[in-house]
C-alpha atoms as a PDB file:
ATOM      1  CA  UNK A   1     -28.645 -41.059  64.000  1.00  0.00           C
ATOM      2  CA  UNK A   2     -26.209 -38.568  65.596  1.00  0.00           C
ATOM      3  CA  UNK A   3     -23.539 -39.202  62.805  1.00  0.00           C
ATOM      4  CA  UNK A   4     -25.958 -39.229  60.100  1.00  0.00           C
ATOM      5  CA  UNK A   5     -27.402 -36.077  61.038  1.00  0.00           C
ATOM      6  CA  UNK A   6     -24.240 -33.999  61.534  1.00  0.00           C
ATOM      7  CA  UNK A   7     -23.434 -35.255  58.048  1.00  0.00           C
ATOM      8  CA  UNK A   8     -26.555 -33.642  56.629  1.00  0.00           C
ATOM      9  CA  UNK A   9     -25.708 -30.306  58.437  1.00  0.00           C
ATOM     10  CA  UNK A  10     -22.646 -30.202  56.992  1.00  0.00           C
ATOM     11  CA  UNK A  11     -24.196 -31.017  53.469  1.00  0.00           C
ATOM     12  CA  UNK A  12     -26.770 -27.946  53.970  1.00  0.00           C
ATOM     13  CA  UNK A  13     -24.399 -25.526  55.516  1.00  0.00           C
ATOM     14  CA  UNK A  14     -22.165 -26.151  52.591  1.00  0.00           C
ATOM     15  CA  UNK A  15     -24.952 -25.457  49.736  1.00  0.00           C
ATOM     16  CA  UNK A  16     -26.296 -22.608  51.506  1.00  0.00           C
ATOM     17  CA  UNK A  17     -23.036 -20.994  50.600  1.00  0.00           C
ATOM     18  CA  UNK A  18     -23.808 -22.029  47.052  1.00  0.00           C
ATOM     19  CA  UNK A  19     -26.897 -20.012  46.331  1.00  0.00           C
ATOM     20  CA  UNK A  20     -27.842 -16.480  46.566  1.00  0.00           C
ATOM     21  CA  UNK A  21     -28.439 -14.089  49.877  1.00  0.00           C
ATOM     22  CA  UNK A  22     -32.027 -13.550  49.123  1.00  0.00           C
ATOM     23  CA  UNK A  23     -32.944 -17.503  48.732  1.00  0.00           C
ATOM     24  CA  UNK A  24     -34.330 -20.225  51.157  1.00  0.00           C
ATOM     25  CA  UNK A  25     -32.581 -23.714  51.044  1.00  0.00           C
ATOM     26  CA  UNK A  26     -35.815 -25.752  51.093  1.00  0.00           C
ATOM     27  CA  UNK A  27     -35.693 -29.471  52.582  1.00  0.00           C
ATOM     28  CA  UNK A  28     -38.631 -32.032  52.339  1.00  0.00           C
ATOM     29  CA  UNK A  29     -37.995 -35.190  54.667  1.00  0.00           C
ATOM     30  CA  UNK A  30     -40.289 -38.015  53.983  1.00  0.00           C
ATOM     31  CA  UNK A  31     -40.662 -41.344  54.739  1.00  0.00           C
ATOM     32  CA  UNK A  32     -43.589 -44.586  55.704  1.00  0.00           C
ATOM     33  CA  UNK A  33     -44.736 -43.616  59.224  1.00  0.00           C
ATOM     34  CA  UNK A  34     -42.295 -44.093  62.447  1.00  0.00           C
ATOM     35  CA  UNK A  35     -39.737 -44.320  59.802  1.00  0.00           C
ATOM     36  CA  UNK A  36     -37.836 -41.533  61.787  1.00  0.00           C
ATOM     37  CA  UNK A  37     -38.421 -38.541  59.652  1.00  0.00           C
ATOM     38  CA  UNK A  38     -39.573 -36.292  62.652  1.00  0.00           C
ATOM     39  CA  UNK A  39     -35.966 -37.472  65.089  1.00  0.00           C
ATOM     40  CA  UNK A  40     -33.951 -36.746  61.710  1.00  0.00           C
ATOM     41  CA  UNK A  41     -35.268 -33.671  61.019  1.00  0.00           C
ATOM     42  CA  UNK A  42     -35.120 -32.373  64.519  1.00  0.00           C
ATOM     43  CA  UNK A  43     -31.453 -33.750  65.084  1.00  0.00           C
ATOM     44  CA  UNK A  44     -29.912 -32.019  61.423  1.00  0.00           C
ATOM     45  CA  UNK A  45     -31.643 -28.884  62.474  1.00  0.00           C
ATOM     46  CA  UNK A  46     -29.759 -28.725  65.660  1.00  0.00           C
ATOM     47  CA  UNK A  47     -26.511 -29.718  64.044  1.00  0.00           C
ATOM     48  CA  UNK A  48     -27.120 -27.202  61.059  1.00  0.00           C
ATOM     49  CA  UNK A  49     -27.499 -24.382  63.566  1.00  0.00           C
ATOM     50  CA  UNK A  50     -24.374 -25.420  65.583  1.00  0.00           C
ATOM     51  CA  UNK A  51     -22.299 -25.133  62.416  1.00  0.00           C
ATOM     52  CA  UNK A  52     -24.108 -21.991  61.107  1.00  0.00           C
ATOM     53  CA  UNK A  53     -23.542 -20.695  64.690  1.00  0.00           C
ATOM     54  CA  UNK A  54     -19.755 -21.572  64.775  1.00  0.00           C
ATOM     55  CA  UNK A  55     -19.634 -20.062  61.124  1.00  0.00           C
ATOM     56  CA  UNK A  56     -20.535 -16.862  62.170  1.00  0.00           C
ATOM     57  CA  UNK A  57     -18.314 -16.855  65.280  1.00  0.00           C
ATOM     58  CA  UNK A  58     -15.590 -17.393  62.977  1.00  0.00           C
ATOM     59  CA  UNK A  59     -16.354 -14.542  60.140  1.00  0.00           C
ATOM     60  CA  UNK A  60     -17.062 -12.031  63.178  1.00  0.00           C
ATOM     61  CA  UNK A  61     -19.339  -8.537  62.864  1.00  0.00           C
ATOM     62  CA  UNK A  62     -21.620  -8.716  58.958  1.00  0.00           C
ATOM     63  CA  UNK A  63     -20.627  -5.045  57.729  1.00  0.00           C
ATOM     64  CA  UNK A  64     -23.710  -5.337  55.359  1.00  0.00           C
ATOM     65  CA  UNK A  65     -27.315  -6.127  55.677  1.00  0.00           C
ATOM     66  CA  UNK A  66     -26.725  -8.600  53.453  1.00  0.00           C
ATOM     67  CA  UNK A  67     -24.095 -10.026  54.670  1.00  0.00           C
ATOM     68  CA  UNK A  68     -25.374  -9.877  58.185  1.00  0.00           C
ATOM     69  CA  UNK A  69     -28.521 -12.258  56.828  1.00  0.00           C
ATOM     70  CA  UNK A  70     -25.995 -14.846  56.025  1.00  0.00           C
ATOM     71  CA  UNK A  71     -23.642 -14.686  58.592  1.00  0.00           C
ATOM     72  CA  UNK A  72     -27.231 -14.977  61.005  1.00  0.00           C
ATOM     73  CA  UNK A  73     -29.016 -17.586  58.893  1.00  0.00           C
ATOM     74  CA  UNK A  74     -30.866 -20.012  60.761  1.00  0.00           C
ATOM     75  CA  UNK A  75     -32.836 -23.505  60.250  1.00  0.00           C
ATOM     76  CA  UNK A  76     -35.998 -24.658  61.538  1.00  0.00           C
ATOM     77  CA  UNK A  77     -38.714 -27.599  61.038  1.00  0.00           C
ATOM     78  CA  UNK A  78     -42.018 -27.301  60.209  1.00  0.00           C
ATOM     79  CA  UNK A  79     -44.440 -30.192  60.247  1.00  0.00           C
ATOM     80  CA  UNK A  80     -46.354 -30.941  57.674  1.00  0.00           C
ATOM     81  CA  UNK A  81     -49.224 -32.168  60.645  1.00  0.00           C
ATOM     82  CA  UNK A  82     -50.318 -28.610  61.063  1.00  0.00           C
ATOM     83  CA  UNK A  83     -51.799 -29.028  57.473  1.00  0.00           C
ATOM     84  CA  UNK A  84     -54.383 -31.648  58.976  1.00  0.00           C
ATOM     85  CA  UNK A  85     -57.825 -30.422  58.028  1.00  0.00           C
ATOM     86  CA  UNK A  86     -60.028 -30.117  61.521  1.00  0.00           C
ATOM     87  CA  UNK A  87     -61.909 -32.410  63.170  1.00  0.00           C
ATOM     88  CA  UNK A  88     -64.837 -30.047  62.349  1.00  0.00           C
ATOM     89  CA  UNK A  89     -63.883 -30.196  58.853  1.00  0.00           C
ATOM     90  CA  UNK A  90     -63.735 -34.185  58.743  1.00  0.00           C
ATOM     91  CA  UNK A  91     -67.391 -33.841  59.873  1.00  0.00           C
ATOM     92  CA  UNK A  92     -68.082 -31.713  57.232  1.00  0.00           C
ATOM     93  CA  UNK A  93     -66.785 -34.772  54.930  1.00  0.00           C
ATOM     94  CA  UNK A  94     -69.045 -37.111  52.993  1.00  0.00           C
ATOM     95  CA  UNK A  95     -68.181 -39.546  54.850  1.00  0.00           C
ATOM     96  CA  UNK A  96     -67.113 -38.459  58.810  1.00  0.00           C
ATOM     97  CA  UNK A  97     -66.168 -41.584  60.021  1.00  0.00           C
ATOM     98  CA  UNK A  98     -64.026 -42.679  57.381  1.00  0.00           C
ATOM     99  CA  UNK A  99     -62.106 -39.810  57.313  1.00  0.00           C
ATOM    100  CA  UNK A 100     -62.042 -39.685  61.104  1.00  0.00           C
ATOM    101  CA  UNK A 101     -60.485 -43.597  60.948  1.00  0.00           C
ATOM    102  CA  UNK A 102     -58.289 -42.670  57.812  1.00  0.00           C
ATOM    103  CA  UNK A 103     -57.281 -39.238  59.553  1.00  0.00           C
ATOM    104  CA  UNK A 104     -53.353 -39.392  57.873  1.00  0.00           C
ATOM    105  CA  UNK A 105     -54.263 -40.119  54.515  1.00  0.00           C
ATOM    106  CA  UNK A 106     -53.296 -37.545  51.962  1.00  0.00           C
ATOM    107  CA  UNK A 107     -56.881 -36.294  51.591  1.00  0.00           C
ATOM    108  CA  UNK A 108     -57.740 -35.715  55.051  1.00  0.00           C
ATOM    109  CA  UNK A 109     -54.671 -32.659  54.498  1.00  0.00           C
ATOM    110  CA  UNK A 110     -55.125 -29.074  53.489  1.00  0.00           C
ATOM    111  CA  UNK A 111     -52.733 -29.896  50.584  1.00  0.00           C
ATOM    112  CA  UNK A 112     -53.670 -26.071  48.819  1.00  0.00           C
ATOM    113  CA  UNK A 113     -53.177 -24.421  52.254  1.00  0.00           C
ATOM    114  CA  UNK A 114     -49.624 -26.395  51.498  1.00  0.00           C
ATOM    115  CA  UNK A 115     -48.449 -25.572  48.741  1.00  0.00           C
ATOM    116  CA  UNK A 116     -49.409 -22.055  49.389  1.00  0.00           C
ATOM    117  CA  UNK A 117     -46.828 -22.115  52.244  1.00  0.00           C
ATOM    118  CA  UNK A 118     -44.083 -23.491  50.163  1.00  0.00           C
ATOM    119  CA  UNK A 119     -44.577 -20.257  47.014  1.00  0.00           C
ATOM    120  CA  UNK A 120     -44.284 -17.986  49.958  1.00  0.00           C
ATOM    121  CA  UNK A 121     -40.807 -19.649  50.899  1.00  0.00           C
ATOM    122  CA  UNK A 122     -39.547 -19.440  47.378  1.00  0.00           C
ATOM    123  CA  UNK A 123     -40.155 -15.596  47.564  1.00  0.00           C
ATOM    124  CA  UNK A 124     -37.014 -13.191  47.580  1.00  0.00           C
ATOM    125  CA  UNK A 125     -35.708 -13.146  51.062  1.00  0.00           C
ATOM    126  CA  UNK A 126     -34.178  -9.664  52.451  1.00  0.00           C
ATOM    127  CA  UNK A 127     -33.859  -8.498  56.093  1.00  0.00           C
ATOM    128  CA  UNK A 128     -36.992  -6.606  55.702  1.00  0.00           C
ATOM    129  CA  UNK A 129     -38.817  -8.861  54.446  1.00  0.00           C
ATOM    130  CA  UNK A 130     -42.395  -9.633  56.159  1.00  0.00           C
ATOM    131  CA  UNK A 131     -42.288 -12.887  58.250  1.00  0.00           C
ATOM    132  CA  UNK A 132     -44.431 -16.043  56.937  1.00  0.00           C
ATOM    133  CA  UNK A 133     -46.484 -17.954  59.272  1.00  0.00           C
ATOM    134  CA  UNK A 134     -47.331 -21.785  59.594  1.00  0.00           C
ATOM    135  CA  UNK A 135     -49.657 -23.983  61.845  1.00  0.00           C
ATOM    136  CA  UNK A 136     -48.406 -26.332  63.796  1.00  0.00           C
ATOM    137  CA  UNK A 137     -50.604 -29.717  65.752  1.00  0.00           C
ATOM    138  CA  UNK A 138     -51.461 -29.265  69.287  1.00  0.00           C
ATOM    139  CA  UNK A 139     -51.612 -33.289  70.317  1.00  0.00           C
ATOM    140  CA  UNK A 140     -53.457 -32.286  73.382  1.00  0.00           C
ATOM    141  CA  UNK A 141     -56.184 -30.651  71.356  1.00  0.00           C
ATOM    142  CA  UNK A 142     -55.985 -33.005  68.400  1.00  0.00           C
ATOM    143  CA  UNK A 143     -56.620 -30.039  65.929  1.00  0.00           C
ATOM    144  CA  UNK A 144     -54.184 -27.745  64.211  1.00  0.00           C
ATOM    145  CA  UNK A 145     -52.566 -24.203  65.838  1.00  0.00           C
ATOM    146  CA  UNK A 146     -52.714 -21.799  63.061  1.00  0.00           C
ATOM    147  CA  UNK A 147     -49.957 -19.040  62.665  1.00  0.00           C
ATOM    148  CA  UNK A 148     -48.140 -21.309  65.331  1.00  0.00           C
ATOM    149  CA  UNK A 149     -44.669 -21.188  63.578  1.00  0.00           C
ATOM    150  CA  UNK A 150     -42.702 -18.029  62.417  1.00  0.00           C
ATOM    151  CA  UNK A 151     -40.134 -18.441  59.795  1.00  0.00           C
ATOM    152  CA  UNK A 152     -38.105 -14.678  59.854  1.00  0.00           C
ATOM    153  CA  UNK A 153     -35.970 -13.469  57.154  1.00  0.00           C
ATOM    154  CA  UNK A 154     -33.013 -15.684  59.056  1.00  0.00           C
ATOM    155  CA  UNK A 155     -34.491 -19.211  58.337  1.00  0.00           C
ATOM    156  CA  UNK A 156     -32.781 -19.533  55.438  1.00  0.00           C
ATOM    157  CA  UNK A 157     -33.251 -23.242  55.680  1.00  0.00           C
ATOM    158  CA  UNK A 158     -36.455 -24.936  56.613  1.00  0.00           C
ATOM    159  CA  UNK A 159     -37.016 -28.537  57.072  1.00  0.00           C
ATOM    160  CA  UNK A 160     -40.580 -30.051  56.425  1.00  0.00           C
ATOM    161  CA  UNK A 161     -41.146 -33.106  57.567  1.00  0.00           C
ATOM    162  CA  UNK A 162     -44.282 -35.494  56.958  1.00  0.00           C
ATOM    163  CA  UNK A 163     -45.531 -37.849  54.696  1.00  0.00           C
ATOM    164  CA  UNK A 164     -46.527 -35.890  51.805  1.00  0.00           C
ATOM    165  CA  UNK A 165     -43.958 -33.147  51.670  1.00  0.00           C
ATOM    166  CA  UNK A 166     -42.850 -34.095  47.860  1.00  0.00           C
ATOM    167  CA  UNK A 167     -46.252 -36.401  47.035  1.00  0.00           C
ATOM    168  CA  UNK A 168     -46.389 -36.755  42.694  1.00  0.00           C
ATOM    169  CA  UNK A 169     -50.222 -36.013  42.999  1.00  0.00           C
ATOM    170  CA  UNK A 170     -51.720 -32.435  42.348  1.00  0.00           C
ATOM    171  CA  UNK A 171     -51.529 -29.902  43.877  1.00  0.00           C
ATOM    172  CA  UNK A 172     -49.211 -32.048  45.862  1.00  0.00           C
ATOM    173  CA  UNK A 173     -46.294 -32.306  43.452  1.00  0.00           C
ATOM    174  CA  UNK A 174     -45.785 -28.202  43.166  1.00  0.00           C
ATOM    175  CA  UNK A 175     -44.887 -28.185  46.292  1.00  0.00           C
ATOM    176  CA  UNK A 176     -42.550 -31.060  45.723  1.00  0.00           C
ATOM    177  CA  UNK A 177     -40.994 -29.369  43.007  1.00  0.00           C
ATOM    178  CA  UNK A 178     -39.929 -26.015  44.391  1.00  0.00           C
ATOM    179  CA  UNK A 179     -37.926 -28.100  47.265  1.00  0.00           C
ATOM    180  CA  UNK A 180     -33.924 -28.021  46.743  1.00  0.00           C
ATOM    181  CA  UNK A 181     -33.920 -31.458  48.767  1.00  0.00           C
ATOM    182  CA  UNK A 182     -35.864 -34.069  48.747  1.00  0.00           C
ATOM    183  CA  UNK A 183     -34.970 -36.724  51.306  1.00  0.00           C
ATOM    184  CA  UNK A 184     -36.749 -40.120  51.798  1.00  0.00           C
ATOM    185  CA  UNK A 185     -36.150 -42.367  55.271  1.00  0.00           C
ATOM    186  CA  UNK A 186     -36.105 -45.855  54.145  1.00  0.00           C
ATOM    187  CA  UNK A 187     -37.005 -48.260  57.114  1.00  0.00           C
ATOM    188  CA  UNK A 188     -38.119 -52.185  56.993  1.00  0.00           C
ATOM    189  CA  UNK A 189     -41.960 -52.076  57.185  1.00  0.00           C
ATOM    190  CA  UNK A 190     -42.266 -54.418  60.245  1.00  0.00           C
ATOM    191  CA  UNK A 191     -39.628 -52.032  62.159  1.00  0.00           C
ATOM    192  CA  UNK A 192     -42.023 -48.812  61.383  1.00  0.00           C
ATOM    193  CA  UNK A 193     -45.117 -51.079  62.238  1.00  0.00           C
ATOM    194  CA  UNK A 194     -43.451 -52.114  65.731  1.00  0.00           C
ATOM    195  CA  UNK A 195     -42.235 -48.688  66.520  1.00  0.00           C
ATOM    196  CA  UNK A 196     -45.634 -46.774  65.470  1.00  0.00           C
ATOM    197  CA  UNK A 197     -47.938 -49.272  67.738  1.00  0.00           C
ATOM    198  CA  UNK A 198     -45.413 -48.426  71.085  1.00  0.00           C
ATOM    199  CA  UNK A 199     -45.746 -44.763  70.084  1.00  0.00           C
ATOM    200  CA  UNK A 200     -49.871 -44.683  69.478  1.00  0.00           C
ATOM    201  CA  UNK A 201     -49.869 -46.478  73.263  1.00  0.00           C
ATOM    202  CA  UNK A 202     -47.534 -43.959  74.555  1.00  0.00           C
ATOM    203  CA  UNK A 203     -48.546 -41.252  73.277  1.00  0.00           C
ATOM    204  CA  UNK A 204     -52.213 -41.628  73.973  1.00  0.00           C
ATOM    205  CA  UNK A 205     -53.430 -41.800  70.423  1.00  0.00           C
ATOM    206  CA  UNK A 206     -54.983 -45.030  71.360  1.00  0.00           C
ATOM    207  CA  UNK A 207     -56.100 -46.635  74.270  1.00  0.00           C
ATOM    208  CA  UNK A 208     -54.006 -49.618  74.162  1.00  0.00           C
ATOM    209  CA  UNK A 209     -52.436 -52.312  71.855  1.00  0.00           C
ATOM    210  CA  UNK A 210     -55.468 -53.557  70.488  1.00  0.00           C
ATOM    211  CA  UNK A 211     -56.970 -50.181  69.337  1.00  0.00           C
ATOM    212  CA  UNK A 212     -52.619 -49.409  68.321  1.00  0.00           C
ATOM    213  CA  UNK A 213     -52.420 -52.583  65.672  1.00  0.00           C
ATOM    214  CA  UNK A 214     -55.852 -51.724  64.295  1.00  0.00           C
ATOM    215  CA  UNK A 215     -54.758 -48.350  63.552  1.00  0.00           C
ATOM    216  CA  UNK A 216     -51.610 -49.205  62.368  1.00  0.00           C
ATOM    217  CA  UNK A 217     -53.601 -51.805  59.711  1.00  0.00           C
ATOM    218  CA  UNK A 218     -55.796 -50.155  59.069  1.00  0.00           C
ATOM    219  CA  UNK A 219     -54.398 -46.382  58.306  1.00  0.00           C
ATOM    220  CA  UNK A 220     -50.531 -46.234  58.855  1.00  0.00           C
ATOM    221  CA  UNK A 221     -49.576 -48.865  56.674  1.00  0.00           C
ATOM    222  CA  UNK A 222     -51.706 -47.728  53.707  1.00  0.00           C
ATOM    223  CA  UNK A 223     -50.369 -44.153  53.673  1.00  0.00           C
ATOM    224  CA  UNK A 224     -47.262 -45.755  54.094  1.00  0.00           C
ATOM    225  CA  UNK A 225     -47.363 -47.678  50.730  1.00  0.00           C
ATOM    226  CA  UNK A 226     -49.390 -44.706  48.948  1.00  0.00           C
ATOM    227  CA  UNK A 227     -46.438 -42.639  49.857  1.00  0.00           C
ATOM    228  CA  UNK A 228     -44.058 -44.443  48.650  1.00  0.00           C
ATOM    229  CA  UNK A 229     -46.087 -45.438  45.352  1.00  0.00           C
ATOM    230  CA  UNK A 230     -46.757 -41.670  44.629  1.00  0.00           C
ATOM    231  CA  UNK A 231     -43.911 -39.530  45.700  1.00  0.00           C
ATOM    232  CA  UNK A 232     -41.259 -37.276  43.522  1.00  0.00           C
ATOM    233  CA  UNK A 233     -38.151 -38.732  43.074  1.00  0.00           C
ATOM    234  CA  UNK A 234     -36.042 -38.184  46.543  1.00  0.00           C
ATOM    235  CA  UNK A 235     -32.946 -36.862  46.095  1.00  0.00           C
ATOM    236  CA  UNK A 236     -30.952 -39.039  48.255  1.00  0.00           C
ATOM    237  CA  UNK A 237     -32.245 -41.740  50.266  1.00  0.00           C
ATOM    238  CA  UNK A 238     -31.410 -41.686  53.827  1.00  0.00           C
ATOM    239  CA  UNK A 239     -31.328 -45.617  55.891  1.00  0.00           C
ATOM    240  CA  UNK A 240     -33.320 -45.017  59.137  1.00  0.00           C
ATOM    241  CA  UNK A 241     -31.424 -46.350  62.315  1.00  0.00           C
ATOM    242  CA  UNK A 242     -33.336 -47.578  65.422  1.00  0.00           C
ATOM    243  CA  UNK A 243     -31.820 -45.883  68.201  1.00  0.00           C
ATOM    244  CA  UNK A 244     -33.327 -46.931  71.664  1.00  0.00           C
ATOM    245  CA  UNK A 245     -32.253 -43.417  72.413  1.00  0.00           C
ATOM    246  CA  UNK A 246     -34.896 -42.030  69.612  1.00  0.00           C
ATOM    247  CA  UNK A 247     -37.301 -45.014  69.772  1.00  0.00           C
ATOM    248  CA  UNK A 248     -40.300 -42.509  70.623  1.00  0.00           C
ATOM    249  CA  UNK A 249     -40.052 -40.597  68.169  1.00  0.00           C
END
């Protein structure tokens, strides 16, 4: 994962110098669940910000405002989980307990509330310009964090990562389209299904194996195949590697 990441860093550091000071470099990671789209998107961050940190080491003091917005740009990762309507909202559903079991599928997101997000990225980008906001998922709570995230003018690259980040469904797809990346994990099914059953028992999503496999059955591996019958076309396809070192993730 390490040298597949620092690859992708390079490839983003090298289009950012491509297009203009006052535009974001949009990324949309996708992939079936436990496919590794959260690790890779977490790793290329970090290895985007080491080169965009060594860049500006190298080009020394910005004598401009613009200039000092590039030589200070930034990446960061938002989830695409902080879109996850409520658990008060999935009650408010016509039917609460499928929506509580099928919690993942595309419906059960705030997919307006989405797309919303990504128009605000594609506006102009200055130092002055106001900050945008983003929720994040608080695991402990089970529920969103709104205004969790703060992308300043510096981001000039943000990562989203999740399922649905370029789905070919409306409103979906307009987010999909405004995205300068698009970049799908591909991963054998029975791999993602092993990995995401240790992960819902480790991370307490479940109580144990039993209540893990249903889940996966039963909701995992349908969004998985949704997602991959229903998304944009990716603009590069990325081969997931299982890396004890990630394996949680």
């Amino acid at each position: 994962m390490e040298s597949i990441a620092e690859g992708l860093a390079q490839v983003l550091v090298q289009k950012l110098t491509y297009i203009p000071l006052d535009t974001r470099l949009l990324v949309g990671i996708a992939g079936i669940p436990a496919s590794g789209k959260s690790t890779l998107a977490v790793l290329v961050a970090s290895k985007t910000n080491q080169l965009l940190y060594e860049s500006h080491r190298q080009s020394g003091s910005a004598s401009t405002p613009d200039s000092a917005l590039l030589n200070h740009s930034r990446a960061i990762i938002v989830g695409l989980d902080g879109w996850h309507l409520t658990r008060v909202q999935l009650d408010a559903l016509p039917d609460p307990k499928l929506a509580h079991d099928r919690r993942g599928a595309h419906w059960t997101f705030d997919s307006h509330g989405y797309v919303s997000f990504i128009r605000k990225l594609r506006e102009p980008v200055s130092p002055d310009a106001p900050t945008i906001t983003a929720p994040s998922f608080d695991h402990a709570l089970k529920d969103p964090t709104p205004h969790n995230i703060t992308i300043l003018p510096e981001h000039r690259i943000v990562i989203i990562e999740g399922l649905y980040t370029f789905l070919s469904l409306s409103p979906w797809d307009e987010a999909g389209k405004l995205l300068d990346e698009r970049w799908l994990v591909k991963v054998d099914p029975t791999v993602a299904s092993d990995r995401i059953v240790k992960r819902h028992v480790a991370s307490g999503i479940t109580k144990d194996l039993e209540e893990a496999r249903w889940r996966s059955t039963e909701n995992d591996t349908p969004n998985g195949l949704f997602l991959l019958s229903n998304s944009l076309e990716p603009t590069r396809y990325i081969e997931s590697v299982d890396d004890p070192k990630y394996a949680l993730q």
